[in-house]
Protein backbone atom coordinates (compact mmCIF):
# COMPACT_ATOMS: atom_id res chain seq x y z
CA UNK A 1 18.77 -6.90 6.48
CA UNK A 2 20.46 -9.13 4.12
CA UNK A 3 18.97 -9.08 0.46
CA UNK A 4 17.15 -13.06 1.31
CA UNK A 5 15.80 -11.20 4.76
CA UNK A 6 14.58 -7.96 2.35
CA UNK A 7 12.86 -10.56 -0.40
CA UNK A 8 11.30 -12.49 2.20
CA UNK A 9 9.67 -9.16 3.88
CA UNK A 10 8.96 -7.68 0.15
CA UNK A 11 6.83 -11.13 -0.57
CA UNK A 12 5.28 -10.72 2.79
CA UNK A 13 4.35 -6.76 1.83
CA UNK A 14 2.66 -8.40 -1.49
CA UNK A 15 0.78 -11.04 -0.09
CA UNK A 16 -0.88 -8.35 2.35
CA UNK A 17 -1.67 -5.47 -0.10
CA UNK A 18 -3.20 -8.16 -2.22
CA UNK A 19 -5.47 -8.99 0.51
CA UNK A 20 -6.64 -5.09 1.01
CA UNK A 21 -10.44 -5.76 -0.53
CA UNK A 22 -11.25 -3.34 -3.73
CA UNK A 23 -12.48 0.40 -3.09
CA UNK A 24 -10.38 0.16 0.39
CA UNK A 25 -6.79 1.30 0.82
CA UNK A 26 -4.33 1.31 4.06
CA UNK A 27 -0.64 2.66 4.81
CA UNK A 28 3.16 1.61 4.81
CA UNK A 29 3.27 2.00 8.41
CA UNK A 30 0.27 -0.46 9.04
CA UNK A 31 1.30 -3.12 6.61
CA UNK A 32 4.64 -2.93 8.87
CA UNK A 33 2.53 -3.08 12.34
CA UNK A 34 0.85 -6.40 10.91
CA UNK A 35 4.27 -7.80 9.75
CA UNK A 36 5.62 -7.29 13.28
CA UNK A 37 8.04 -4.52 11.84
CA UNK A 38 6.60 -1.30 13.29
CA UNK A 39 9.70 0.68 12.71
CA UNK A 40 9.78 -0.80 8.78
CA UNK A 41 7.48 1.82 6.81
CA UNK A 42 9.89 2.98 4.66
CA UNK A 43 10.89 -0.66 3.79
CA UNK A 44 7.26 -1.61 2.91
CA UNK A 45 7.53 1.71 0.22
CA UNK A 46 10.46 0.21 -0.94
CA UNK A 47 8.40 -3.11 -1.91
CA UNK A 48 5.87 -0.75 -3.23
CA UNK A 49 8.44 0.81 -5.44
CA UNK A 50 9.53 -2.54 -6.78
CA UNK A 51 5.93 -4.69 -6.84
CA UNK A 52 5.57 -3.61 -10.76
CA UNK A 53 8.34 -6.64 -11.18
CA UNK A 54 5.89 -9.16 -9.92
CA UNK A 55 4.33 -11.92 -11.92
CA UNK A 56 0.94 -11.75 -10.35
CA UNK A 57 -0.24 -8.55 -9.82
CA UNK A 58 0.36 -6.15 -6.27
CA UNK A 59 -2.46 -3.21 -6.18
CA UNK A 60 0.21 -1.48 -4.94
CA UNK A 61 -2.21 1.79 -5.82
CA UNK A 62 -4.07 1.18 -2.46
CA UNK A 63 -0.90 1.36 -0.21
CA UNK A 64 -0.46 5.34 0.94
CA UNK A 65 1.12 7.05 3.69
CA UNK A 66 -0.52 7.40 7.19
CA UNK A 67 -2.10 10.62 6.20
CA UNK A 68 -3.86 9.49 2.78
CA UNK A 69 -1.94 11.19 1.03
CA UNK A 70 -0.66 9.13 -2.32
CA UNK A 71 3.54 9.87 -1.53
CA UNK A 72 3.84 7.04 -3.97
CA UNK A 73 2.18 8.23 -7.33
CA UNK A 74 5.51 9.24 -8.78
CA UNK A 75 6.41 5.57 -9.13
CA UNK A 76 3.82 4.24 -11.31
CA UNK A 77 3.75 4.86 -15.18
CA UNK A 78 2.19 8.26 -15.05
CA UNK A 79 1.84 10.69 -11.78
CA UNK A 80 -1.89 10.41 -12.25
CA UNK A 81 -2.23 6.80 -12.50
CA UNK A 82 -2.15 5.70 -8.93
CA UNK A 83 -5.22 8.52 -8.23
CA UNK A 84 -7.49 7.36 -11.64
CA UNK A 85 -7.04 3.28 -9.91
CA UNK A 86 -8.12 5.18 -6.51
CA UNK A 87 -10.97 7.13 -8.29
CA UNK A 88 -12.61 3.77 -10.72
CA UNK A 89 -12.54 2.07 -6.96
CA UNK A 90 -14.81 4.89 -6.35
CA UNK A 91 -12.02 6.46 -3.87
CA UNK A 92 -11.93 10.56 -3.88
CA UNK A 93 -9.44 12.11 -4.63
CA UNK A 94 -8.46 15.79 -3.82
CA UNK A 95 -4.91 17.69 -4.27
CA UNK A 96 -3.23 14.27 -3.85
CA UNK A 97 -5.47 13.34 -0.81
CA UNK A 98 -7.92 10.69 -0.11
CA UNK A 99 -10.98 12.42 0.91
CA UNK A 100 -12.69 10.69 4.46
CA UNK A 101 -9.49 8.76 4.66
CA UNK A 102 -10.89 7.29 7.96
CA UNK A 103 -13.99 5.44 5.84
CA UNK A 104 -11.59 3.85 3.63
CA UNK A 105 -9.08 2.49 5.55
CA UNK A 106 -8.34 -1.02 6.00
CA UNK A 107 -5.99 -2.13 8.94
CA UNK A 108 -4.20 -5.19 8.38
CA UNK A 109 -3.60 -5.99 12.03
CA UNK A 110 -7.75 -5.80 12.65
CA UNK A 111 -8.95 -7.19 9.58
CA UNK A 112 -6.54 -10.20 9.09
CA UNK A 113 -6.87 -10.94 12.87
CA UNK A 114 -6.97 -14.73 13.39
């Protein structure tokens, strides 16, 4: 992908996870399903790793990988920070784990279905 191509896909990435309602959360992989990139995951953590250098806020927090498991805490300003936004959404938390992922997860491709 060229670097316009990557930009365009990052501001598509943002405008989803911004959609993902409070107290919900959902996965690289399912953000790329809904973009029509299946194979794309790691791209999507890519934009994740970069959406602190937006103007208007991504809760990138609520993006995690397809097992719940919060792969991308070591990219915010502390390693506990992405699990204490999880936890005040009332999200539980356990050895880097969200707990009932299942009841929590929000899937793009069903929820933003036209």
């Amino acid at each position: 992908m060229s670097n316009i191509q990557t930009n365009d896909f990052f501001d598509q990435v943002y405008q989803v996870v911004r959609l993902i309602p409070k107290g919900r959360v959902t996965s690289y992989g399912a953000i790329a399903n809904y973009l029509g990139a299946k194979k794309s995951s790691r791209l999507v953590g890519y934009a994740m790793n970069a959406a602190h250098t937006q103007k208007k806020t991504v809760p990138a927090h609520r993006v995690v990988n397809r097992n719940g498991e919060l792969t991308g805490k070591h990219h915010f300003k502390t390693p506990f920070e992405m699990q204490e936004l999880l936890e005040k959404e009332k999200i539980e938390i356990k050895n880097d784990r969200i707990v009932d992922f299942k009841k929590y997860f929000w899937n793009p491709t069903v929820e933003l279905a036209l």
